[in-house]
Protein backbone atom coordinates (compact mmCIF):
# COMPACT_ATOMS: atom_id res chain seq x y z
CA UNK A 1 0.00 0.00 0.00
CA UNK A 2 1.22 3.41 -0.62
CA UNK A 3 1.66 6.77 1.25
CA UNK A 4 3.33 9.80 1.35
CA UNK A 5 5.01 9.80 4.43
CA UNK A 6 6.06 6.85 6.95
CA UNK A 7 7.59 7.74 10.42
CA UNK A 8 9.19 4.69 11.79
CA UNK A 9 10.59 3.10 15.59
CA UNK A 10 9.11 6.32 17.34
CA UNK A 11 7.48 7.20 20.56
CA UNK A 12 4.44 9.09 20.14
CA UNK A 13 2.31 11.40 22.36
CA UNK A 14 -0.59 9.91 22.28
CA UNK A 15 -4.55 11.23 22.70
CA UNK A 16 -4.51 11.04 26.13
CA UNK A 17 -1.06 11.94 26.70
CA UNK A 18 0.67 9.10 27.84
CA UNK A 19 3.82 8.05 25.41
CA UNK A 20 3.45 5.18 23.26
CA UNK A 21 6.58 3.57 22.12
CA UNK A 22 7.87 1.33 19.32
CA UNK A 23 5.41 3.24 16.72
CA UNK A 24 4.98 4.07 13.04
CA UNK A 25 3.13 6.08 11.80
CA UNK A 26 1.46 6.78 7.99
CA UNK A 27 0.29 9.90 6.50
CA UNK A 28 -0.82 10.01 3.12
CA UNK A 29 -1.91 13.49 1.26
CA UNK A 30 -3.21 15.80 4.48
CA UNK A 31 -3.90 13.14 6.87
CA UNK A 32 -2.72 10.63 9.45
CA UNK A 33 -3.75 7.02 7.62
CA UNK A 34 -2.56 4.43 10.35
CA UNK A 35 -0.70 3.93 13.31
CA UNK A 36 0.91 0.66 14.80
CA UNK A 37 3.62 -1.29 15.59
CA UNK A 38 7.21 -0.58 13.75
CA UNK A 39 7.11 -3.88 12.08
CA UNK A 40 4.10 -4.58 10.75
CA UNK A 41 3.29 -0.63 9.17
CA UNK A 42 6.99 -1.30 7.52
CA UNK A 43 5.95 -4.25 5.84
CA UNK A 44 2.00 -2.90 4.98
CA UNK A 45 3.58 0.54 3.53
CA UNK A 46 5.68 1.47 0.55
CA UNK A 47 5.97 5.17 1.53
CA UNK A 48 7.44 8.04 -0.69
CA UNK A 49 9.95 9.45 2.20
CA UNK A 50 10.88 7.39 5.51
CA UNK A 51 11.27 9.39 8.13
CA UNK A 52 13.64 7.66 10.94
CA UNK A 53 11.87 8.03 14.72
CA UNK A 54 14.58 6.48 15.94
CA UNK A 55 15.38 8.33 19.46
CA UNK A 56 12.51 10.60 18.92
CA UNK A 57 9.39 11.62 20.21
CA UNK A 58 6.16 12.60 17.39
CA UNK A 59 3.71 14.69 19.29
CA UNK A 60 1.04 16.87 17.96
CA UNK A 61 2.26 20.36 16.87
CA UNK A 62 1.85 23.20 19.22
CA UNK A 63 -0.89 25.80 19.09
CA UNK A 64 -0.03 29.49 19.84
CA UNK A 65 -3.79 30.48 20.33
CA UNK A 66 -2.85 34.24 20.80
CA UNK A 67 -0.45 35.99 18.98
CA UNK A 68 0.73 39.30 17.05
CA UNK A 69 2.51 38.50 13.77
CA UNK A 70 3.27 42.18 13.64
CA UNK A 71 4.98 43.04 16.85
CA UNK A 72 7.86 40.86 15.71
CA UNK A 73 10.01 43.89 14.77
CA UNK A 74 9.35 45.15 18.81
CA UNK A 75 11.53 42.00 20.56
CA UNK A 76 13.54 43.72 23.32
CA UNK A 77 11.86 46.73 23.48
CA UNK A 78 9.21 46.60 26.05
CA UNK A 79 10.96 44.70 28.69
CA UNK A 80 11.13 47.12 31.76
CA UNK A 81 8.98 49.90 30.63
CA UNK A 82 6.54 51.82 32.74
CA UNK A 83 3.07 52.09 32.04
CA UNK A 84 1.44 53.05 29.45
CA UNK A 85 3.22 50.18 27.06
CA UNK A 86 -0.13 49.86 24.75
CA UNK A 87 -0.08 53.72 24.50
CA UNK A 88 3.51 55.16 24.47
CA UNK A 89 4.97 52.00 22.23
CA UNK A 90 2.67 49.48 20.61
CA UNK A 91 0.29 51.66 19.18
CA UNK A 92 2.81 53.98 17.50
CA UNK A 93 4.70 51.29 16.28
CA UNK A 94 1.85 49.39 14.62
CA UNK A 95 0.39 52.79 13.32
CA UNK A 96 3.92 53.10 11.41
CA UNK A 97 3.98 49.84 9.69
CA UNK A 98 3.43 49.58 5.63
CA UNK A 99 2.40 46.34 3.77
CA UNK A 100 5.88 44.88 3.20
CA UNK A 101 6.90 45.74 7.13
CA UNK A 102 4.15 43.67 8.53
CA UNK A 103 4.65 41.00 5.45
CA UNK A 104 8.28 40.23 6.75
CA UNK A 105 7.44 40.41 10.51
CA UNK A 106 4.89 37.89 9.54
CA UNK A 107 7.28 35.65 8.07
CA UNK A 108 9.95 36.02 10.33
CA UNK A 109 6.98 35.37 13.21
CA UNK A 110 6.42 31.97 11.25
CA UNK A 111 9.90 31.06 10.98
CA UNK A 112 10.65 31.35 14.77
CA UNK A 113 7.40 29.56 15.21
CA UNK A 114 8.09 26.59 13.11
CA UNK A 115 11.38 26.53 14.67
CA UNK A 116 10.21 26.30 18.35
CA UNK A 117 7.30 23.75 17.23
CA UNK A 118 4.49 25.65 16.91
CA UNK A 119 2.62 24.52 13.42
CA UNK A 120 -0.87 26.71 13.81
CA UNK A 121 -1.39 29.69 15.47
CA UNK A 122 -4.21 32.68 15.95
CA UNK A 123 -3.17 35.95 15.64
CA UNK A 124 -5.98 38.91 17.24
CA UNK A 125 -5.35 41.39 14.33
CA UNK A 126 -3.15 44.16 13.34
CA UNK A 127 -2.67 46.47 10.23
CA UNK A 128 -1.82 45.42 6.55
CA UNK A 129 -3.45 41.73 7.75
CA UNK A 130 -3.87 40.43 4.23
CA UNK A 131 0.19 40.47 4.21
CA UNK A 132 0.24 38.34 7.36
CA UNK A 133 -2.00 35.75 5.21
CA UNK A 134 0.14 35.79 2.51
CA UNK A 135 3.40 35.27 4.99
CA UNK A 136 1.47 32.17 6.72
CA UNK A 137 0.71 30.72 3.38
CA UNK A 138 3.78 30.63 2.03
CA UNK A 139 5.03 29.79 5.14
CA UNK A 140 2.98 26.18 5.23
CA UNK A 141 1.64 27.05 8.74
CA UNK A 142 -2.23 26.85 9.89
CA UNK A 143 -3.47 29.78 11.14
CA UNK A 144 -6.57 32.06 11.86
CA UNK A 145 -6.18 35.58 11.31
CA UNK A 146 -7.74 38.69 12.31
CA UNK A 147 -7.90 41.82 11.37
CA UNK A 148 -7.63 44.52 14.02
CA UNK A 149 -10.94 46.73 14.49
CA UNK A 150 -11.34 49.46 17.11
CA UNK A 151 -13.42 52.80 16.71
CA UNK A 152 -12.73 54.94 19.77
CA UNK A 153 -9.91 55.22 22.31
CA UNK A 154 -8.58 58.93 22.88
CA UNK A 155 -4.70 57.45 21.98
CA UNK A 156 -5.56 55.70 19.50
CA UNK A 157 -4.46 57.43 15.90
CA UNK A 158 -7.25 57.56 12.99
CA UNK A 159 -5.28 55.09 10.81
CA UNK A 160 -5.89 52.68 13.36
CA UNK A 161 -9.98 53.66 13.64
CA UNK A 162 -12.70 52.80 11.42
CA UNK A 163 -16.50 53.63 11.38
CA UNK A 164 -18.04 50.09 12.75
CA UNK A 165 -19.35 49.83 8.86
CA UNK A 166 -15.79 50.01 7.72
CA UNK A 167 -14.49 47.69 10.40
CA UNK A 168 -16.91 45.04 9.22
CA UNK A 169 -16.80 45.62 5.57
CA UNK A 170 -12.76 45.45 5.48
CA UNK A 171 -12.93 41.84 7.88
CA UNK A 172 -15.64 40.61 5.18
CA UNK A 173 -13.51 41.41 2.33
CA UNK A 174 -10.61 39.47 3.61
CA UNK A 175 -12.23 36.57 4.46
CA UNK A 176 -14.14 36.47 0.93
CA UNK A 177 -10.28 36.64 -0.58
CA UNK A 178 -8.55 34.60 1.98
CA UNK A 179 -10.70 32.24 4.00
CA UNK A 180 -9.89 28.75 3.25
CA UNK A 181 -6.31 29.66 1.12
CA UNK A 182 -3.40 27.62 1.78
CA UNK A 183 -5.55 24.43 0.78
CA UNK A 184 -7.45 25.17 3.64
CA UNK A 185 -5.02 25.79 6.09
CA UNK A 186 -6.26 29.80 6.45
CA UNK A 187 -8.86 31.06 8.53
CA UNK A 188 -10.59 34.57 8.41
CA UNK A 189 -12.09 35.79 11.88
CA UNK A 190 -13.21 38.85 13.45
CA UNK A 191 -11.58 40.40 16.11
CA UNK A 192 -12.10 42.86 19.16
CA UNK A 193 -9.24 44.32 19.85
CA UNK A 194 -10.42 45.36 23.47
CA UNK A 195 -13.55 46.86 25.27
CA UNK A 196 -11.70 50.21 25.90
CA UNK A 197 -11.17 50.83 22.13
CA UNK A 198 -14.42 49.12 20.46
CA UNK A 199 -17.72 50.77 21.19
CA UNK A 200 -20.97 48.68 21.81
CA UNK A 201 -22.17 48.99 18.53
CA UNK A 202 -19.11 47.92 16.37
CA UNK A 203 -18.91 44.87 19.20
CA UNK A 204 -22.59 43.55 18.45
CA UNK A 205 -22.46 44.01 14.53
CA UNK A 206 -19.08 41.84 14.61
CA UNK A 207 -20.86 39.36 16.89
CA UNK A 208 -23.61 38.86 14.51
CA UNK A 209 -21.72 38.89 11.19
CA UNK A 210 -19.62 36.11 12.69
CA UNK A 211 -22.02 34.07 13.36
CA UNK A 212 -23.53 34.75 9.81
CA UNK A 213 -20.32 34.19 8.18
CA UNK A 214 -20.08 30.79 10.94
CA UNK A 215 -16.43 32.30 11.62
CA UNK A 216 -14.64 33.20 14.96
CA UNK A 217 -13.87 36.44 16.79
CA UNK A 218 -10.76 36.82 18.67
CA UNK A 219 -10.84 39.09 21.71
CA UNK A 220 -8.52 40.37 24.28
CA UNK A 221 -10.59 39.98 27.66
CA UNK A 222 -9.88 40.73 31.58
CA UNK A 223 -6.27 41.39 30.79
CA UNK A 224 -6.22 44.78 32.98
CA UNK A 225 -7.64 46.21 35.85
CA UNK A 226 -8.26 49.01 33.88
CA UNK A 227 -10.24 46.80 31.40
CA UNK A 228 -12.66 45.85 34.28
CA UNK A 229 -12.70 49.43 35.59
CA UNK A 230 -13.71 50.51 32.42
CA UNK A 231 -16.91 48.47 32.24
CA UNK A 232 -18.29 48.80 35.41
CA UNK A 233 -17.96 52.63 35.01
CA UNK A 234 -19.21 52.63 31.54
CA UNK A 235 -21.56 49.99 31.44
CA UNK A 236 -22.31 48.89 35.04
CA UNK A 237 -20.88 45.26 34.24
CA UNK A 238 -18.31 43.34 34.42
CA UNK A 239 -16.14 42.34 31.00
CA UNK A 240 -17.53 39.14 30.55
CA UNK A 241 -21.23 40.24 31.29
CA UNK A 242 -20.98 43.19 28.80
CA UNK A 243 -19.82 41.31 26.11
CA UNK A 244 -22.98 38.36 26.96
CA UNK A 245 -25.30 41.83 26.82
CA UNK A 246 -24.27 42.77 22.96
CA UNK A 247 -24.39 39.10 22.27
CA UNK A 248 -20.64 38.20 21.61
CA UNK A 249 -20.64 35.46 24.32
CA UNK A 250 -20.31 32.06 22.75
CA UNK A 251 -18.64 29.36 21.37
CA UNK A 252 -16.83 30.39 18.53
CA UNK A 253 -15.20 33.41 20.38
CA UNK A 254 -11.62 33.25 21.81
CA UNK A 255 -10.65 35.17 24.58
CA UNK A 256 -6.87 35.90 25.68
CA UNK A 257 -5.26 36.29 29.19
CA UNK A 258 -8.24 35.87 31.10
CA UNK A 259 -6.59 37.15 34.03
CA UNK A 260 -9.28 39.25 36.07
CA UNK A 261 -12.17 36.71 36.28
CA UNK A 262 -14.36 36.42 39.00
CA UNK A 263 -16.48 33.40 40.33
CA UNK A 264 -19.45 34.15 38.12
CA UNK A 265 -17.33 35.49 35.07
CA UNK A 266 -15.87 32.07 34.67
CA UNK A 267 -19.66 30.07 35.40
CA UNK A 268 -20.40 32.14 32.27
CA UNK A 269 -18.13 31.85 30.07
CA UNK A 270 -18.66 28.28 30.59
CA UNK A 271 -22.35 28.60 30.05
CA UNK A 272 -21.59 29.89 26.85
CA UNK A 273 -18.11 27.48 26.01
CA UNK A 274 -15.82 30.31 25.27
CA UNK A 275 -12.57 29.21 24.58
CA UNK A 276 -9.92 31.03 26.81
CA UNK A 277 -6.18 31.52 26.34
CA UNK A 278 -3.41 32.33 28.96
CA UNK A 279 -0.28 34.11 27.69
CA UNK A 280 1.86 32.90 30.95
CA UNK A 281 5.01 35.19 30.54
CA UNK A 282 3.35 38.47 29.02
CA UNK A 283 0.50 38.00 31.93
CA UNK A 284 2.56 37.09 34.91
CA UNK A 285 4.98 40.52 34.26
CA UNK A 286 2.22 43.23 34.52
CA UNK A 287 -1.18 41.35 35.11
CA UNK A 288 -1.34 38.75 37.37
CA UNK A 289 -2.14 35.23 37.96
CA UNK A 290 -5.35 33.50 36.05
CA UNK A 291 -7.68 31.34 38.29
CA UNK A 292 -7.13 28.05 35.78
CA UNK A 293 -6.90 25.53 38.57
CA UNK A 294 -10.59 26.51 39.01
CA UNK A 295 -11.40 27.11 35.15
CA UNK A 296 -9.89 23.57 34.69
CA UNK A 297 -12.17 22.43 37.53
CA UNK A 298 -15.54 23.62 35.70
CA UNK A 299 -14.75 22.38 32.44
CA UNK A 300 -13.50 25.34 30.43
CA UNK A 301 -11.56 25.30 27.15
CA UNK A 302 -8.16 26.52 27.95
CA UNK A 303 -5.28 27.00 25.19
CA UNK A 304 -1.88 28.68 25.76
CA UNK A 305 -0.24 31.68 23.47
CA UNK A 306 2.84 33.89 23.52
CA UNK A 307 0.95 37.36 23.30
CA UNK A 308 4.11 37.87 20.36
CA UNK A 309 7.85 38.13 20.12
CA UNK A 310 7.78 42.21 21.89
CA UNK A 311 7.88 41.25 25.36
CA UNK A 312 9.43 37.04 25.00
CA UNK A 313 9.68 34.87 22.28
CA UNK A 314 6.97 33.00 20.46
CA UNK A 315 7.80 29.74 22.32
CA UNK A 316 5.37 27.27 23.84
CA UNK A 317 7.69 25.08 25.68
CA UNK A 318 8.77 28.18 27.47
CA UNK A 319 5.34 29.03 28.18
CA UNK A 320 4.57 26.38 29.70
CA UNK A 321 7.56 25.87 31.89
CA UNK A 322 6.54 29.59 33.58
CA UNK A 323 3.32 28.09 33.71
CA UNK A 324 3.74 25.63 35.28
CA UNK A 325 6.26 27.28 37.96
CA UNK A 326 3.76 30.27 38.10
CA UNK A 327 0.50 28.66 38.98
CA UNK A 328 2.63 26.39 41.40
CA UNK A 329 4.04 29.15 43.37
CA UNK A 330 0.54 30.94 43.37
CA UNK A 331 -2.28 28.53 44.12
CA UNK A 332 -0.44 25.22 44.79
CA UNK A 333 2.15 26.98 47.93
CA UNK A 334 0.00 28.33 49.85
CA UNK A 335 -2.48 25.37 50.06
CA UNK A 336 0.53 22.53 49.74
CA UNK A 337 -0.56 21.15 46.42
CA UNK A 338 1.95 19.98 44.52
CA UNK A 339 0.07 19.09 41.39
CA UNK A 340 -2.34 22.14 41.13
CA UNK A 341 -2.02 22.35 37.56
CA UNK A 342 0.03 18.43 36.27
CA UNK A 343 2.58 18.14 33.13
CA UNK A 344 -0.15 16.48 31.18
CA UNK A 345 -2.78 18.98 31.51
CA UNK A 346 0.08 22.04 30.17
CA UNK A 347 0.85 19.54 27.11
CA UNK A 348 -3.17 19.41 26.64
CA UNK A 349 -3.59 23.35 26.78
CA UNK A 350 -0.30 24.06 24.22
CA UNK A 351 -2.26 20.91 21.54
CA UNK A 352 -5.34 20.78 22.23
CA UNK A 353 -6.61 23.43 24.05
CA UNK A 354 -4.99 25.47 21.33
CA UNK A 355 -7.18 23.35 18.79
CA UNK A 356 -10.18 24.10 20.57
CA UNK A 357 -9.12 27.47 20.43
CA UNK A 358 -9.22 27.62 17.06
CA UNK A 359 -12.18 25.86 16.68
CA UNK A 360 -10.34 23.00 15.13
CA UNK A 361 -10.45 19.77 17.72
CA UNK A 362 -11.63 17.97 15.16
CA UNK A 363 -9.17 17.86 13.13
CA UNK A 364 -6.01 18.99 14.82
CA UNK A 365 -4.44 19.05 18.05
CA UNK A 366 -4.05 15.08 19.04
CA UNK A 367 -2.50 12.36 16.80
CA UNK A 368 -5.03 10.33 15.89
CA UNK A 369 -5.65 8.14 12.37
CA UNK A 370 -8.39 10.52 10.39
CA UNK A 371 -6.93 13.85 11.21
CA UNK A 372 -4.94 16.21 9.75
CA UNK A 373 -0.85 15.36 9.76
CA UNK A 374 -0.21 18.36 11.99
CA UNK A 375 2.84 17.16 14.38
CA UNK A 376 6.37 17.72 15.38
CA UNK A 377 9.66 15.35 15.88
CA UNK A 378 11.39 16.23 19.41
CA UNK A 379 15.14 14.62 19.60
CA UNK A 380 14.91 12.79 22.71
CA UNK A 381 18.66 11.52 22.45
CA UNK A 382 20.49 14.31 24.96
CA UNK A 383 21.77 14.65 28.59
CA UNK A 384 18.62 16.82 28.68
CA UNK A 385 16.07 14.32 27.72
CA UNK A 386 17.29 11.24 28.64
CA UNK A 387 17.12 8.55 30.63
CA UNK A 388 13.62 9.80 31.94
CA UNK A 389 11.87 8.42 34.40
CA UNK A 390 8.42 10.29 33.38
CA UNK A 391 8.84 11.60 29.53
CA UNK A 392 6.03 13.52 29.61
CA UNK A 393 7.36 15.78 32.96
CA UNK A 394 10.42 16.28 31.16
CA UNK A 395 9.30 17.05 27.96
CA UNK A 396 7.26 19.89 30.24
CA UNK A 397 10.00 21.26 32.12
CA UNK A 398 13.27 20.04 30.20
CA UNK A 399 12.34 20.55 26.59
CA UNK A 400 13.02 23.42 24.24
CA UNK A 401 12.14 24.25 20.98
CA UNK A 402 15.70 23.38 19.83
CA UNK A 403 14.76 20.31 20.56
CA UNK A 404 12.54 20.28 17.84
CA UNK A 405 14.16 18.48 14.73
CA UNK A 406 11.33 18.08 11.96
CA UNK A 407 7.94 19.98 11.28
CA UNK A 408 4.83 18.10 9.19
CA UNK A 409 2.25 20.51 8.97
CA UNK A 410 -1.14 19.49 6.76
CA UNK A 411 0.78 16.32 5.59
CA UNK A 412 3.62 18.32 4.44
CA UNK A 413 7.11 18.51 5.97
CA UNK A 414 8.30 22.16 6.41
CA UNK A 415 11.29 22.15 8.43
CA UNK A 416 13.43 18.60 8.33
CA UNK A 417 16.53 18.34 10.53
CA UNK A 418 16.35 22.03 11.59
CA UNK A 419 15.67 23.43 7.90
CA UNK A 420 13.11 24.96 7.27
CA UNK A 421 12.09 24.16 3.75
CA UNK A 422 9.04 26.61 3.26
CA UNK A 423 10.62 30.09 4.26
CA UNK A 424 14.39 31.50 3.25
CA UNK A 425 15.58 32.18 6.43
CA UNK A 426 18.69 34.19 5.77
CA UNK A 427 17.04 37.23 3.24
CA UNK A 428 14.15 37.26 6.47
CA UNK A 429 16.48 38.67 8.62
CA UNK A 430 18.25 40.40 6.69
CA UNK A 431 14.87 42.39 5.56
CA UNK A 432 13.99 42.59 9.72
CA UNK A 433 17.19 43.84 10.98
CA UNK A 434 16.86 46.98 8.38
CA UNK A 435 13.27 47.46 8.63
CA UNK A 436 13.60 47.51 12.55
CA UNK A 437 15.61 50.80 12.39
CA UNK A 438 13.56 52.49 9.67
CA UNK A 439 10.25 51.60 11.70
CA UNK A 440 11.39 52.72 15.09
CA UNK A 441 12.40 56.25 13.62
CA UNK A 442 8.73 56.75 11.97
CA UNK A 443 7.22 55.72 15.35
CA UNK A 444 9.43 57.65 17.66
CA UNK A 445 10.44 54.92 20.00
């Protein structure tokens, strides 16, 4: 029998996270086809590449369920800055971006994601998006992308602002040109960029033309006290129940940090199976610490995300080591619980919580036969990494992207033996480094 791709004499993560060893696995056009034993898929199979396991571990890719493809050109530069950061930095800088800016920060976003093991991500919108889509595709990645929409905010600058008509009617005519590109791969959502900076009425008309389009919306929610200040001044509610009030509440909306949630925030956004997202190392610096022992404990959806490359870098294994050390030190201390938030759970928010995220669970985010080939090759062969007497606790708090030797996304390998194969690495930076100058200069920072 034939098929594109055998792996062979792997372990492999499997769907409910316990390591499986002595595998092989078959993927033939987008999908995985069959998994078993070493022998017997080597002597069913007459694949078109071999890919040797040998000494590795094949685990779904990683998710980054909250990103910004165009704050790549900002690494370093937020890192001990005072208040206002969104104001005095981020907003000038993304006001000063042009089309090819934002096209190479997108590609140079995807290339440091494929490198660290990430294979889909979700990024919440900026400007020039329809260059981000054109970086992803080329890039091989999944992703869904937004495009950043906001109509008030006294800082914000009118190239950033549109009339809620515009903001809907530029989102629609992306996602008639884009959705479903890349063979699939791309997906066109909505996007609130926060509550401070959309007004009621641009919030409800992108909650309905979602749902008419059956597409998601990617929102920034609790992330500041400010954020919840702003509501219950404004609108005499809290985040969460002002968003349920203009009818954005539901399943196919994604919500990142999460970090001021109260008791009956997080019994609705249950009620109406959000998805929510942590960002571990941008939240932990100037937010605080997200109740997910309890989120976990009701049931909720929860992915992971690096919030972009301005304040860390764009990987999930570190994300989940300060996770994991975080929530420890929080919540598990002070009440002596040592597993308040458990190695397998962290793999399950950085796969498939991100899947869920994206409202894709069905067909990434686990390895199982039927769905899509979406999974990375971690070299388990170093002082690191092995001998192990748990792999899955190492992999949590030993691995590192550089661990990460080959990349199949949608049934197609895009980075073998630390190459990638889809993006040319060397003119990327060289385009970054020089735009990184030229952008700081027009933004003044």
């Amino acid at each position: 029998m034939n098929c594109d791709i055998l792996i062979t004499n792997c372990s492999m993560l499997s769907s409910d996270f316990n390591i499986l060893d002595d595998v092989s696995m078959a993927i033939n056009d987008t999908r995985v086809v069959d998994i078993g034993k070493d022998e017997n898929l080597k002597a069913k199979y007459e694949p078109k590449e071999v890919i040797s396991g040998r000494n590795k571990l094949v685990m779904p890719g990683l998710i980054d369920a909250h990103t910004h493809c165009c704050q790549q050109l900002l690494r370093g530069r937020v890192m001990d800055e005072y208040p206002m950061i969104w104001a005095r930095i981020l907003v000038p800088f993304e006001s000063s971006l042009n089309e090819e800016d934002v096209y190479y920060s997108a590609k140079l976003s995807c290339l440091e994601m494929i490198r660290s093991g990430t294979t889909a991500f979700a990024d919440s919108g900026g400007v020039h998006m329809h260059k981000a889509v054109e970086a992803a595709i080329e890039s091989g990645m999944r992703a869904a992308i937004a495009r950043s929409t906001m109509d008030t905010g006294a800082f914000i600058p009118t190239s950033m602002k549109d009339t809620p008509e515009e903001a809907i009617s530029k989102t629609e005519k992306l996602f008639r040109e884009y959705n479903g590109e890349g063979n699939g791969r791309i997906k066109i959502w909505f996007a609130v960029r926060q509550v401070m900076t959309c007004t009621e009425n641009l919030i409800a008309m992108i909650a309905e033309k979602a749902r008419e389009l059956h597409t998601g919306v990617h929102a920034h929610l609790a992330e500041h006290k400010d954020e919840v200040s702003f509501c219950l001044q404004n609108y005499k509610k809290r985040p969460p129940e002002f968003l349920d009030s203009v009818g954005l509440l539901g399943p196919n909306l994604l919500t990142a940090h999460n970090v001021l949630l109260s008791e009956g925030d997080i019994t609705l956004l249950k009620e109406r199976d959000v998805k929510l997202v942590h960002c571990p190392r941008s939240n932990f610096g100037s937010h605080g610490f997200p109740k997910t022992p309890r989120m976990l404990e009701v049931g909720l959806s929860v992915g992971l995300g690096s919030d972009g490359a301005a304040g860390s870098s764009l990987s999930l294994f570190d994300e989940m080591k300060v996770f994991r050390s975080g929530i420890h030190a929080f919540w598990g201390l002070p009440i002596f619980d040592p597993v308040i938030l458990r190695a397998s759970e962290l793999l399950k928010m950085a796969t498939l919580g991100g899947a869920k995220a994206l409202l894709l669970d069905d067909e990434i985010g686990t390895i199982e036969v039927g769905k899509k080939a979406d999974l990375i090759l971690i070299d388990l062969d170093q002082p690191h990494l092995t001998p192990t007497h748990n792999l899955v606790n190492t992999i949590v708090e030993c691995a590192t992207g550089k661990d990460v030797t080959d990349s199949i996304i949608d049934g197609r390998v895009v980075m073998k033996n630390r190459e990638v194969k889809t993006l040319d690495e060397e003119k990327i930076i060289y385009e970054c480094k020089q735009r990184m100058t030229s952008i700081s200069k027009r933004a003044g920072i």
